[in-house]
N, C-alpha and C. Protein backbone atom coordinates (compact mmCIF):
# COMPACT_ATOMS: atom_id res chain seq x y z
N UNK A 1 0.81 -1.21 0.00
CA UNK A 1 0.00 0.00 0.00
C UNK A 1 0.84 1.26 0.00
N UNK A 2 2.15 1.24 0.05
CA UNK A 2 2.67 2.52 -0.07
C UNK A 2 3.08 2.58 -1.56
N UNK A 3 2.24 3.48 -1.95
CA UNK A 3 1.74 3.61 -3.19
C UNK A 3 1.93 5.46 -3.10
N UNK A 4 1.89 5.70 -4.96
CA UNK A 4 2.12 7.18 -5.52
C UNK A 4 0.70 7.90 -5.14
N UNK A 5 0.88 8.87 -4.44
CA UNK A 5 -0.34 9.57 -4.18
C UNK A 5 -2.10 9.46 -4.70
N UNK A 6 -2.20 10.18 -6.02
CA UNK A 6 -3.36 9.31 -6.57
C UNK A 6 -3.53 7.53 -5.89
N UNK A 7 -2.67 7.40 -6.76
CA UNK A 7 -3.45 5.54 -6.49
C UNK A 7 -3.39 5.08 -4.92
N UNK A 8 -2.77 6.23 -3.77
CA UNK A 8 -3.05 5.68 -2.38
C UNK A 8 -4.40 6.43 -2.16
N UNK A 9 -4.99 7.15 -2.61
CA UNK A 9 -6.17 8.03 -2.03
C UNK A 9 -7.32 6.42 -2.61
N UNK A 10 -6.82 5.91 -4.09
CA UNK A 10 -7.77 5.25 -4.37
C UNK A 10 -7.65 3.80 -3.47
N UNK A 11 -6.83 3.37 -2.73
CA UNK A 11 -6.21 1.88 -2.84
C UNK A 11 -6.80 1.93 -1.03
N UNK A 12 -7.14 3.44 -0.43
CA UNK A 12 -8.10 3.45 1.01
C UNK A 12 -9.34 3.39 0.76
N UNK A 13 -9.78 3.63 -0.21
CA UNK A 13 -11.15 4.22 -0.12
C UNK A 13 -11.70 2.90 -1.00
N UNK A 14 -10.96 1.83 -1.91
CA UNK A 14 -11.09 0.87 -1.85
C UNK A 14 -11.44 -0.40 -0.56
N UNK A 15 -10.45 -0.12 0.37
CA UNK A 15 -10.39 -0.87 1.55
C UNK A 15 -11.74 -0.21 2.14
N UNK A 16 -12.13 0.58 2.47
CA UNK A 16 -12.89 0.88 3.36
C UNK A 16 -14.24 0.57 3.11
N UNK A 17 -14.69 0.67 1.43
CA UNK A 17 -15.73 0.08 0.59
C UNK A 17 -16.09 -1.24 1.17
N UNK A 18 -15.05 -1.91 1.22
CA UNK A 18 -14.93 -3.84 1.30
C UNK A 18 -15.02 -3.85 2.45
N UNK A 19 -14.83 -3.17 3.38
CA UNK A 19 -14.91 -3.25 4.61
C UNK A 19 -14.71 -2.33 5.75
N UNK A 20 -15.98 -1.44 6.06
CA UNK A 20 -15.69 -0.72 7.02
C UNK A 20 -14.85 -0.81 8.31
N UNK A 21 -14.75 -1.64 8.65
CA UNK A 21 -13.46 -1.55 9.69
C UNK A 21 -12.38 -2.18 9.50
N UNK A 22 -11.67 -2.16 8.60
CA UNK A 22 -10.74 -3.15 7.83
C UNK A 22 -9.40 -3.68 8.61
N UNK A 23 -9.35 -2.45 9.89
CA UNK A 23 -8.40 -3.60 11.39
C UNK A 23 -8.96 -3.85 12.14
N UNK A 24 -10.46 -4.05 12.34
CA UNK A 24 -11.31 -4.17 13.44
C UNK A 24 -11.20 -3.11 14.74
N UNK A 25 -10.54 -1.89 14.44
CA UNK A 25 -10.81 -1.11 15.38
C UNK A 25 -11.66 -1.00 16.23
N UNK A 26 -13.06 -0.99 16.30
CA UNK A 26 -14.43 -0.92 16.82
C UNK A 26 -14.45 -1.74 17.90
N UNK A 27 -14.00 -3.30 17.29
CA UNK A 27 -14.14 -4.52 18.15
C UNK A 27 -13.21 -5.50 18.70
N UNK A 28 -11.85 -5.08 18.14
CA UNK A 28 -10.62 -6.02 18.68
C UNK A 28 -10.22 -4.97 20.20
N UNK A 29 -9.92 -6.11 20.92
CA UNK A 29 -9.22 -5.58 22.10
C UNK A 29 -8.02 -5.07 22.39
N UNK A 30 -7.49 -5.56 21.29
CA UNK A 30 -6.29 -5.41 21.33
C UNK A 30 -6.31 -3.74 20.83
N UNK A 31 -7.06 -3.18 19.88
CA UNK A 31 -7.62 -1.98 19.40
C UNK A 31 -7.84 -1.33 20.39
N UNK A 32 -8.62 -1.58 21.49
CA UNK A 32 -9.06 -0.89 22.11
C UNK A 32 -8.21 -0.47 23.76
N UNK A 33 -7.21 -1.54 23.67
CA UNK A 33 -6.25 -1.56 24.55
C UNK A 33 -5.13 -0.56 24.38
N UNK A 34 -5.25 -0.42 23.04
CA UNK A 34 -3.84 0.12 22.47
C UNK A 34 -4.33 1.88 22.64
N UNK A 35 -5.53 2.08 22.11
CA UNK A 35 -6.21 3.18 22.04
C UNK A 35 -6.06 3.83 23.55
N UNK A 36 -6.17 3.24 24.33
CA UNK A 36 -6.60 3.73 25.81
C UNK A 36 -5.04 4.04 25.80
N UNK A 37 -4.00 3.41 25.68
CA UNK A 37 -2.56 3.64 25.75
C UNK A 37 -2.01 4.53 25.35
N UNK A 38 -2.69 5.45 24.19
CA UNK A 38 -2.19 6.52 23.77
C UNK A 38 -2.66 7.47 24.59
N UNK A 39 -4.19 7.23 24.48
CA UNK A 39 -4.11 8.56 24.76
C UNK A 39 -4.28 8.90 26.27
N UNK A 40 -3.37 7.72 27.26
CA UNK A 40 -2.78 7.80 28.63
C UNK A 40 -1.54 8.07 28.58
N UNK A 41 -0.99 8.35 27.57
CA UNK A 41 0.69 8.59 26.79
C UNK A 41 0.23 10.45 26.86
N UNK A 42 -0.96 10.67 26.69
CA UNK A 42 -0.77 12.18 26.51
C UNK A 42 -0.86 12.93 28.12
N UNK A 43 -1.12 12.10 29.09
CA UNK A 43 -0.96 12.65 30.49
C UNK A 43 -2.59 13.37 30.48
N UNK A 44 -2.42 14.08 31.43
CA UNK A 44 -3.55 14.83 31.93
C UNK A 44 -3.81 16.17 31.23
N UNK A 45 -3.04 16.54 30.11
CA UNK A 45 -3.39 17.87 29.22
C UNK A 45 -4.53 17.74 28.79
N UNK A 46 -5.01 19.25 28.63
CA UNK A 46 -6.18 19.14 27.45
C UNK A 46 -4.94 20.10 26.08
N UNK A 47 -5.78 19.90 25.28
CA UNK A 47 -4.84 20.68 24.21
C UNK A 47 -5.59 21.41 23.45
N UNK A 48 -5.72 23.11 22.91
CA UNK A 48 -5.74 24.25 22.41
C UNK A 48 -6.28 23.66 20.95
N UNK A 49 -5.19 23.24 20.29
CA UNK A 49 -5.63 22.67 19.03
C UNK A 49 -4.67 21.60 17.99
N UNK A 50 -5.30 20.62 18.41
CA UNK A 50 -4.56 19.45 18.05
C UNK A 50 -4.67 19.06 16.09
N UNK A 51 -4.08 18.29 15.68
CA UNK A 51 -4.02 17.94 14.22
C UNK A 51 -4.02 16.18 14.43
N UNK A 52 -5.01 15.55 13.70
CA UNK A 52 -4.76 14.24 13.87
C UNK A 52 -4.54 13.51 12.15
N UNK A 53 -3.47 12.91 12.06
CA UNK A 53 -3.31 12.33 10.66
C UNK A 53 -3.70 11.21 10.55
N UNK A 54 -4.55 10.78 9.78
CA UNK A 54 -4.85 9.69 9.36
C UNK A 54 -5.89 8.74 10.53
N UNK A 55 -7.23 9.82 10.62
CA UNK A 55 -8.09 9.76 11.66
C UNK A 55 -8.76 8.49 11.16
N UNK A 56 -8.57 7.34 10.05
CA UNK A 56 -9.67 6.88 9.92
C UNK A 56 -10.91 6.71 10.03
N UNK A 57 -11.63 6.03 10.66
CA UNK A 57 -13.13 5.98 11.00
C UNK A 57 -13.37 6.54 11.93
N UNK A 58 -12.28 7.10 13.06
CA UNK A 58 -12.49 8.44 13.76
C UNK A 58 -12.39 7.64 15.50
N UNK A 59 -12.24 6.25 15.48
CA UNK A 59 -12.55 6.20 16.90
C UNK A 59 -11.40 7.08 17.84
N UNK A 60 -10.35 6.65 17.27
CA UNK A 60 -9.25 7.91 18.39
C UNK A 60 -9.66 9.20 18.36
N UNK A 61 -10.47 9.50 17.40
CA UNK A 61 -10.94 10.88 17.00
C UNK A 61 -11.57 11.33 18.03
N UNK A 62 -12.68 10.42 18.07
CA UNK A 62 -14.12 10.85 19.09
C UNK A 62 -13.23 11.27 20.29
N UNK A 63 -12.36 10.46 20.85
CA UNK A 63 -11.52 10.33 22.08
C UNK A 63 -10.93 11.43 22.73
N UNK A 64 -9.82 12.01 21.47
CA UNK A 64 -9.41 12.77 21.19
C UNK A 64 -10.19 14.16 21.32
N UNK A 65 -10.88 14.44 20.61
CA UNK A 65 -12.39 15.50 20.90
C UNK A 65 -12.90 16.02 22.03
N UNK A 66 -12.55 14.97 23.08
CA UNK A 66 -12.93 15.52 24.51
C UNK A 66 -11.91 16.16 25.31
N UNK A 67 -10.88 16.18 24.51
CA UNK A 67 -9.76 16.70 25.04
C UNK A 67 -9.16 18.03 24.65
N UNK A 68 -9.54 17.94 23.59
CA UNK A 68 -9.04 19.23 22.52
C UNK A 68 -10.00 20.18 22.01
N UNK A 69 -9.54 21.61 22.41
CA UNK A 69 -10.79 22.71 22.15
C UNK A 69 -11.28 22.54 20.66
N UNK A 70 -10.33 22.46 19.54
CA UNK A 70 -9.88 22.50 18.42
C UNK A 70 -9.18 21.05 17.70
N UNK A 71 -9.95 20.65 16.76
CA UNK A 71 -9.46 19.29 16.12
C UNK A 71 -9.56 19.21 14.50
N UNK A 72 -8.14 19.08 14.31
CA UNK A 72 -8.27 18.88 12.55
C UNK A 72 -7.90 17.66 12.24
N UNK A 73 -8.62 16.72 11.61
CA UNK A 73 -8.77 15.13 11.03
C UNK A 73 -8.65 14.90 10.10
N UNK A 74 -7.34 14.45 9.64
CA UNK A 74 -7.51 14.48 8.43
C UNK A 74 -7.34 12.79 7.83
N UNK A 75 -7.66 12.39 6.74
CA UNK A 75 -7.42 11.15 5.95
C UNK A 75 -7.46 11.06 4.48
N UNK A 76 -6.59 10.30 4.00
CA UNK A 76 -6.73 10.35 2.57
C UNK A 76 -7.77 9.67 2.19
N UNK A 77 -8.84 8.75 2.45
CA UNK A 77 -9.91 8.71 2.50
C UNK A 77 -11.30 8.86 2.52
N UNK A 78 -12.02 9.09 1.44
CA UNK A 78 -13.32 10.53 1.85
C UNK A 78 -14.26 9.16 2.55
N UNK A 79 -14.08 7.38 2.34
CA UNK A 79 -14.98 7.02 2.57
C UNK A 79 -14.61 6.71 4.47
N UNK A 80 -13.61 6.50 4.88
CA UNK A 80 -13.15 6.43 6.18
C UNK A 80 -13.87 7.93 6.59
N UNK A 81 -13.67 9.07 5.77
CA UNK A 81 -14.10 10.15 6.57
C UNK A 81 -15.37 10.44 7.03
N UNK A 82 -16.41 9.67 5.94
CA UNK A 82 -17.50 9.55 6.46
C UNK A 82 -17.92 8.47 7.62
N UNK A 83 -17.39 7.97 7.82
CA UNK A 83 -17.41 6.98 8.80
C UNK A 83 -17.14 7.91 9.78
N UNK A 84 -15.92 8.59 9.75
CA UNK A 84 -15.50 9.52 10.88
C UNK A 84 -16.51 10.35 11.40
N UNK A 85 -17.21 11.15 10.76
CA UNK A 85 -17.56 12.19 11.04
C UNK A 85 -19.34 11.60 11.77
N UNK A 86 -19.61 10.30 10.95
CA UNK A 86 -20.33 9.43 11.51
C UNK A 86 -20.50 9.11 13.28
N UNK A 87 -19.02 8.38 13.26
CA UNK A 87 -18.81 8.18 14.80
C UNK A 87 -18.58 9.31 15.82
N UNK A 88 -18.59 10.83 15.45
CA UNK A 88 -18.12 11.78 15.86
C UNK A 88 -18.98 12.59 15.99
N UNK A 89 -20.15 12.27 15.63
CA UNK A 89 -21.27 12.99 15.39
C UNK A 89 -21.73 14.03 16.64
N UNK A 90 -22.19 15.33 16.97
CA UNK A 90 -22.09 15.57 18.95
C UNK A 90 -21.17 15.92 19.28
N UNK A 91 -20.07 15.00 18.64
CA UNK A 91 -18.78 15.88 19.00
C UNK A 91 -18.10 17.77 18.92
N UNK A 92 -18.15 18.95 19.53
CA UNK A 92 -17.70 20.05 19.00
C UNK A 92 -15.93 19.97 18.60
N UNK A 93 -15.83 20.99 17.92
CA UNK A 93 -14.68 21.71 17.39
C UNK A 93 -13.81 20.57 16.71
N UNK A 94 -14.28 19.65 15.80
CA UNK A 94 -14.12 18.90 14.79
C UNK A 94 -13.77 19.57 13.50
N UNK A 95 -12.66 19.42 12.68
CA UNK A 95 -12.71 19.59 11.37
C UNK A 95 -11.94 18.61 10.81
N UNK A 96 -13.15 17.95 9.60
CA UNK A 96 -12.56 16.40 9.17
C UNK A 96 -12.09 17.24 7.89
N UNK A 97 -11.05 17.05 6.80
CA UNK A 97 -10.86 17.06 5.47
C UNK A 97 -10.04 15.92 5.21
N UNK A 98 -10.75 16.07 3.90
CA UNK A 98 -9.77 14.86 2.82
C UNK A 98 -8.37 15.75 2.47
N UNK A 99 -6.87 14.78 2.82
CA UNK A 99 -5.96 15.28 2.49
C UNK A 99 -4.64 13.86 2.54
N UNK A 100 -3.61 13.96 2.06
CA UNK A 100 -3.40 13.27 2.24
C UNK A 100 -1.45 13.88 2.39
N UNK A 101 -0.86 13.95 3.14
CA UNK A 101 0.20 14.45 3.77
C UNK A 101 1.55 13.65 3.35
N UNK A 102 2.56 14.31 2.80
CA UNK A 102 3.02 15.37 3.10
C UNK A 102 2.15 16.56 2.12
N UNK A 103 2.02 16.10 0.99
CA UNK A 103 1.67 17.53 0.16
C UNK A 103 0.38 17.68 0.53
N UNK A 104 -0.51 17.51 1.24
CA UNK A 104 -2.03 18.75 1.55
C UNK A 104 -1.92 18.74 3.02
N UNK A 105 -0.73 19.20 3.28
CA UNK A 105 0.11 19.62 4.52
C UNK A 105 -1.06 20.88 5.60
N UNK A 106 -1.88 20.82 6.68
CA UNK A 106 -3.00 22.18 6.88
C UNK A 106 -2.41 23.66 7.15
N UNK A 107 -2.39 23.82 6.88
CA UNK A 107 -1.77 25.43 7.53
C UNK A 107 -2.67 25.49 9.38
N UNK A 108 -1.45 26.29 9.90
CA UNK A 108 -1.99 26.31 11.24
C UNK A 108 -1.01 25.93 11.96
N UNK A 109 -1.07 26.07 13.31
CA UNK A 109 -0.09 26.05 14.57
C UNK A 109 -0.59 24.98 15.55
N UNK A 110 -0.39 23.86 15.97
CA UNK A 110 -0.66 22.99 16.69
C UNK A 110 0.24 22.74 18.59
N UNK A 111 -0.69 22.29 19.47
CA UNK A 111 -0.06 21.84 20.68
C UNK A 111 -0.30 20.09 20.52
N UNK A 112 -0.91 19.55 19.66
CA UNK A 112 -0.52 17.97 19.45
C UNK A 112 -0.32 17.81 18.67
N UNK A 113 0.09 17.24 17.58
CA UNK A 113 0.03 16.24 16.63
C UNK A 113 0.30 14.76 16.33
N UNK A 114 -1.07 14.25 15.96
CA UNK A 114 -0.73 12.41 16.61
C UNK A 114 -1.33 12.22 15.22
N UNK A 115 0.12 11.30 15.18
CA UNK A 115 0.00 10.63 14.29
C UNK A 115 -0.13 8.58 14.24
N UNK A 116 -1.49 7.84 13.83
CA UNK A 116 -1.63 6.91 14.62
C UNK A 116 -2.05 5.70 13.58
N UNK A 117 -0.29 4.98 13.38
CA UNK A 117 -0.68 3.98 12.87
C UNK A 117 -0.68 4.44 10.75
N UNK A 118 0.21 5.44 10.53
CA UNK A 118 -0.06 6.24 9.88
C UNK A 118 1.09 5.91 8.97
N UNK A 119 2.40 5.89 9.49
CA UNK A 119 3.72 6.57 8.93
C UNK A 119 4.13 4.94 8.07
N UNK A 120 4.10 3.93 8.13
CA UNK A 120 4.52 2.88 7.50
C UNK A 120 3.89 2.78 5.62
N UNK A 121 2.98 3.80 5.94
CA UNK A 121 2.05 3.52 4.87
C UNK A 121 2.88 4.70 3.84
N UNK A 122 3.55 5.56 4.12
CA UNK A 122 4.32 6.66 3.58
C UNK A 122 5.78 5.84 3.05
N UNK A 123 6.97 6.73 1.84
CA UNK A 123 7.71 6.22 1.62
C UNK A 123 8.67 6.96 2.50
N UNK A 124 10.14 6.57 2.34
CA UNK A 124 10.80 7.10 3.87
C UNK A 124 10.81 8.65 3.33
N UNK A 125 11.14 8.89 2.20
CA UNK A 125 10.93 10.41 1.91
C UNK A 125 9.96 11.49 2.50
N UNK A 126 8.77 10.78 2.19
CA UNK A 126 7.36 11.42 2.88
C UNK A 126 7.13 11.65 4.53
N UNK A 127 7.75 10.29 4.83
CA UNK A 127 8.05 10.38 6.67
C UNK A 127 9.16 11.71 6.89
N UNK A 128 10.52 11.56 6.36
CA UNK A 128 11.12 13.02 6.63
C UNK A 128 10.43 14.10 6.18
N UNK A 129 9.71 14.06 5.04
CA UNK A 129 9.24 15.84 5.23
C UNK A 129 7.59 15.78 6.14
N UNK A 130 7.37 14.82 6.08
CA UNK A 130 5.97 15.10 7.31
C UNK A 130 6.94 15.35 8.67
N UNK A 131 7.49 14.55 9.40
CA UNK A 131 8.49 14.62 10.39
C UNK A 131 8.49 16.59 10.38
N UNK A 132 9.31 16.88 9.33
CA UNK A 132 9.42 18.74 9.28
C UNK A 132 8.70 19.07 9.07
N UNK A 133 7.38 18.89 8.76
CA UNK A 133 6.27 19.49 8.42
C UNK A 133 6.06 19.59 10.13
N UNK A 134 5.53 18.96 10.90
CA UNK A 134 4.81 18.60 12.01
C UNK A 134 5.60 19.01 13.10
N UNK A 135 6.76 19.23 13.22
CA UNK A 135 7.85 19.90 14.00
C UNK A 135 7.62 21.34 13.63
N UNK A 136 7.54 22.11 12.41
CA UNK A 136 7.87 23.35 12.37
C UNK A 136 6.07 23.91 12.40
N UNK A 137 5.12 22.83 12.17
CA UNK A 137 3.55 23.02 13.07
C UNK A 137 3.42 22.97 14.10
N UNK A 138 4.21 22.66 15.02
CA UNK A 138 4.26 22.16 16.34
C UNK A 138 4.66 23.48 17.56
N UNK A 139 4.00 23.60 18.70
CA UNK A 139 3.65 25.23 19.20
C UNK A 139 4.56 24.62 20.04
N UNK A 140 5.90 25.91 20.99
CA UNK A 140 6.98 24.88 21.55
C UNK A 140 6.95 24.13 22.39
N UNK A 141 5.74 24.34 23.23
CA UNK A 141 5.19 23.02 24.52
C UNK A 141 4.54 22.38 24.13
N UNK A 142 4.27 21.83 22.66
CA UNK A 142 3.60 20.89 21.86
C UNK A 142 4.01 19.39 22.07
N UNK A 143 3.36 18.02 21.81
CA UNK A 143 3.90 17.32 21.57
C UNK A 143 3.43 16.48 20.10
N UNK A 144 4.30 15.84 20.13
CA UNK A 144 3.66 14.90 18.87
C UNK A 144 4.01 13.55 19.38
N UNK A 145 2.48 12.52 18.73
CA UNK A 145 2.16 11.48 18.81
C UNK A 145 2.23 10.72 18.28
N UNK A 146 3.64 9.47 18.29
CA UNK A 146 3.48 8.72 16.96
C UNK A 146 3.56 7.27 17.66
N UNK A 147 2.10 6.43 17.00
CA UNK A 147 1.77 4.95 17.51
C UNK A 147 2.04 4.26 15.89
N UNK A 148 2.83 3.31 16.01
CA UNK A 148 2.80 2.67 15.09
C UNK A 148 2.61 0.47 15.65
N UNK A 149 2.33 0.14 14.98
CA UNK A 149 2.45 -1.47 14.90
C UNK A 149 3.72 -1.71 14.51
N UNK A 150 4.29 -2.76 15.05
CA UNK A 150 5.21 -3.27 15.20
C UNK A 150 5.74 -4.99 14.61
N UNK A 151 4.94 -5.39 13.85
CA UNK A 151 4.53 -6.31 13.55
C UNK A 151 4.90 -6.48 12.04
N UNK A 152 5.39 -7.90 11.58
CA UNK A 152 5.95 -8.12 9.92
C UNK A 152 4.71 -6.91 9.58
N UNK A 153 5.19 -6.52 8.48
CA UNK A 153 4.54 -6.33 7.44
C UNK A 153 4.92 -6.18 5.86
N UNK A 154 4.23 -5.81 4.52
CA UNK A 154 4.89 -6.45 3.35
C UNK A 154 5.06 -4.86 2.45
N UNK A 155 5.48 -4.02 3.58
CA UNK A 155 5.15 -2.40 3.60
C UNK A 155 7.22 -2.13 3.48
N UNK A 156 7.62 -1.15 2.22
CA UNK A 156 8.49 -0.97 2.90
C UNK A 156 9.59 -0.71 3.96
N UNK A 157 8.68 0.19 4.99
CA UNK A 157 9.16 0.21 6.24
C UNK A 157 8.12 -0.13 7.20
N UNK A 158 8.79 -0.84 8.20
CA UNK A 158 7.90 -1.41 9.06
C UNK A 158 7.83 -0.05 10.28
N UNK A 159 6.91 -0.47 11.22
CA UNK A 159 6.51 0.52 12.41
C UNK A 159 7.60 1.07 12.79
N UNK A 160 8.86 0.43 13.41
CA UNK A 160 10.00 0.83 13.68
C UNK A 160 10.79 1.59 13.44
N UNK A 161 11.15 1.17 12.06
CA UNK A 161 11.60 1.71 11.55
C UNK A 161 11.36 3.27 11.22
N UNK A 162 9.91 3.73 10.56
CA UNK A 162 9.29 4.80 10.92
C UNK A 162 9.69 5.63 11.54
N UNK A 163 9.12 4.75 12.95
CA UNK A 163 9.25 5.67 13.97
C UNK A 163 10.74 6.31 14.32
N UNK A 164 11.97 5.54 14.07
CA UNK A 164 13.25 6.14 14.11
C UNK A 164 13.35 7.06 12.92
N UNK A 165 12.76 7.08 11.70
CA UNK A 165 13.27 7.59 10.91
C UNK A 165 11.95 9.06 10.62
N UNK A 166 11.53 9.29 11.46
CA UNK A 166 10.38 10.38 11.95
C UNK A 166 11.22 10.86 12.96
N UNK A 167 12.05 10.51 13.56
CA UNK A 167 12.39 10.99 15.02
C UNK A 167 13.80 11.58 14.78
N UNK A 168 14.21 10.74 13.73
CA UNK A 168 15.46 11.43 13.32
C UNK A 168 15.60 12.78 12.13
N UNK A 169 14.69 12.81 11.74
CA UNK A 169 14.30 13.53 10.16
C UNK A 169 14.20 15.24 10.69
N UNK A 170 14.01 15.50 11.69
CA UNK A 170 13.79 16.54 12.04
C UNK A 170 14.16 17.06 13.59
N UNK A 171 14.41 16.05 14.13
CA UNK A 171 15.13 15.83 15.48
C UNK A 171 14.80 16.28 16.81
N UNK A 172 14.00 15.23 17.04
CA UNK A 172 13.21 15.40 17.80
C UNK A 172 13.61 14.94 19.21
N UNK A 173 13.07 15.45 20.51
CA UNK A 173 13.25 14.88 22.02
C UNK A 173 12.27 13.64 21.89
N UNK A 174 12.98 12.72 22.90
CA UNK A 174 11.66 11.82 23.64
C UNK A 174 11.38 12.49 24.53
N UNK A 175 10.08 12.36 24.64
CA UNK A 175 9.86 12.84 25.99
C UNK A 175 9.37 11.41 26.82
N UNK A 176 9.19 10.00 26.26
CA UNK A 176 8.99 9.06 26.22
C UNK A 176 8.40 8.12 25.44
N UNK A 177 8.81 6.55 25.50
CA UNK A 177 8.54 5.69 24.53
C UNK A 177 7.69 4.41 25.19
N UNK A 178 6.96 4.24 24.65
CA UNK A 178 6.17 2.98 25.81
C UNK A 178 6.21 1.86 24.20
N UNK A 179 6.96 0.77 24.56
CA UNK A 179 6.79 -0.39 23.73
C UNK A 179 5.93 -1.65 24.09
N UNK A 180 4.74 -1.84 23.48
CA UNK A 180 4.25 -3.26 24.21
C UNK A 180 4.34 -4.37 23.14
N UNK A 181 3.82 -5.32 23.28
CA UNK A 181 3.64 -6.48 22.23
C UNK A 181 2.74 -5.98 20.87
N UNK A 182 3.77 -5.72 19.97
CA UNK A 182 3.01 -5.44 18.57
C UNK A 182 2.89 -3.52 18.50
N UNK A 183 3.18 -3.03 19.20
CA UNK A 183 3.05 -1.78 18.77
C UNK A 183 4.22 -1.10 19.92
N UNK A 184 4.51 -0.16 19.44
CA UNK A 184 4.92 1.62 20.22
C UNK A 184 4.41 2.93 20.41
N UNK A 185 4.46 3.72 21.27
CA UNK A 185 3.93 4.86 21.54
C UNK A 185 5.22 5.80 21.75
N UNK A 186 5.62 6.41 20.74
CA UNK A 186 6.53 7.85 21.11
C UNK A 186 5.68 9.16 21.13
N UNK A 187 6.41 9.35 22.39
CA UNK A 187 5.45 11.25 22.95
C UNK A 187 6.90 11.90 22.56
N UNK A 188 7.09 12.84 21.36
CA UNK A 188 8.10 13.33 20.55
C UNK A 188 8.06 15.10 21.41
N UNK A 189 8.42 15.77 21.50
CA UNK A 189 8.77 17.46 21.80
C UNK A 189 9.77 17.92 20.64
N UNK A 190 9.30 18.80 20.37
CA UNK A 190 10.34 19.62 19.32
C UNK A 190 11.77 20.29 19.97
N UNK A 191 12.93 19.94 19.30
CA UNK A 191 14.36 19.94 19.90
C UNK A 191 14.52 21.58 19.47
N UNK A 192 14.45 22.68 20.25
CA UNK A 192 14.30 24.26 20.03
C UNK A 192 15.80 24.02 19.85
C-alpha cells in the first residue's frame, strides 16, 4: 500500500468500501487496549488545538475530541471520513478534510500532533518531510504522537523503523517511549 499519491487516495477508499473496519478497530481488544494507551501517553493535558493524521473511522478521533478545544482530522480517505464524522457525530470543534500528507500539509499552529498507525504507509521520503512538516507546526510546549504497529509487514518500512526515521528527520526529544507487544507509543517534543 505505499503507493504514488493518486493511487493511495484510491487503494483506502477501496479498503474501506470492502470493509468498514478493515483492522477491526471498533471490536478487537487489542484496538481498544492500544487506544486507551495513547491517549494515557498524553498525560492529563487538554490541548488548544490538536491535528490528527490519518483519523480513519475516527474512533481515536471521538476520544481525542474531549480533550481538545480545536481538532483537525484528516485522511486520505473521503470514505473512512464519512465513517468519521459518523462516529463523531455531537462531538464540538471537529474539522474532518480529505488530504493526504506530506503535500495537503493544513496550515496552522498545533499543541498535538498524533499521528496513529499512519507513517509505514508513507515512503521514507514522505516520513522526513511530514516529520518537518509537524515539527515546524508544532507550538513549543507541543507534543507529537506517533503509535505505530510493530509487527511483519509487506510495507516498505515497518513501524520501527518509521518511527526512528520520523524521530530522526527533524530531530526530535523523547519525551517518552512505551513499547508493548506489537506496537509503540513515542510522545516526541520539538528539539528548540
Amino acid at each position: 500500500m505505499n503507493a504514488p499519491a493518486s493511487e493511495r487516495r484510491r487503494t483506502f477508499d477501496g479498503l474501506y468500501r470492502r470493509d468498514p473496519d478493515p483492522w477491526d478497530c471498533a471490536t478487537s481488544r487489542y484496538e481498544r487496549v492500544k487506544r486507551s494507551a495513547t491517549l494515557a501517553a498524553l498525560g492529563e493535558r487538554d490541548y488548544e488545538s490538536a491535528l490528527e493524521i490519518g483519523c480513519g473511522a475516527g474512533l481515536l478521533t471521538r476520544e481525542l475530541a474531549r480533550r481538545c478545544r480545536r481538532l483537525v482530522a484528516l485522511d486520505v480517505s473521503e470514505v473512512a471520513l464519512a465513517q468519521a464524522r459518523t462516529h463523531c457525530s455531537g462531538a464540538r470543534g471537529i474539522t474532518f478534510a480529505r488530504c493526504e500528507v506530506p503535500r495537503d500539509w493544513p496550515h496552522g499552529r498545533f499543541d498535538l500532533v498524533m499521528l496513529s498507525e499512519v507513517l509505514y504507509f508513507l515512503t521514507r521520503a514522505e516520513i522526513e518531510e511530514v516529520s518537518r512538516m509537524a515539527h515546524d507546526a508544532l507550538e513549543e510546549d507541543g507534543a507529537c504522537v506517533l503509535v505505530n504497529w510493530t509487527g511483519e509487514n509487506d510495507l516498505p518500512v515497518c513501524g520501527q523503523q518509521a518511527a526512528e526515521i520520523f524521530a530522526r528527520a527533524a530531530g526530535w526529544q523523547s519525551r517518552r517511549c512505551r513499547e508493548a507487544q506489537f506496537y509503540r507509543i513515542d510522545v516526541l517534543r520539538p528539539d528548540l
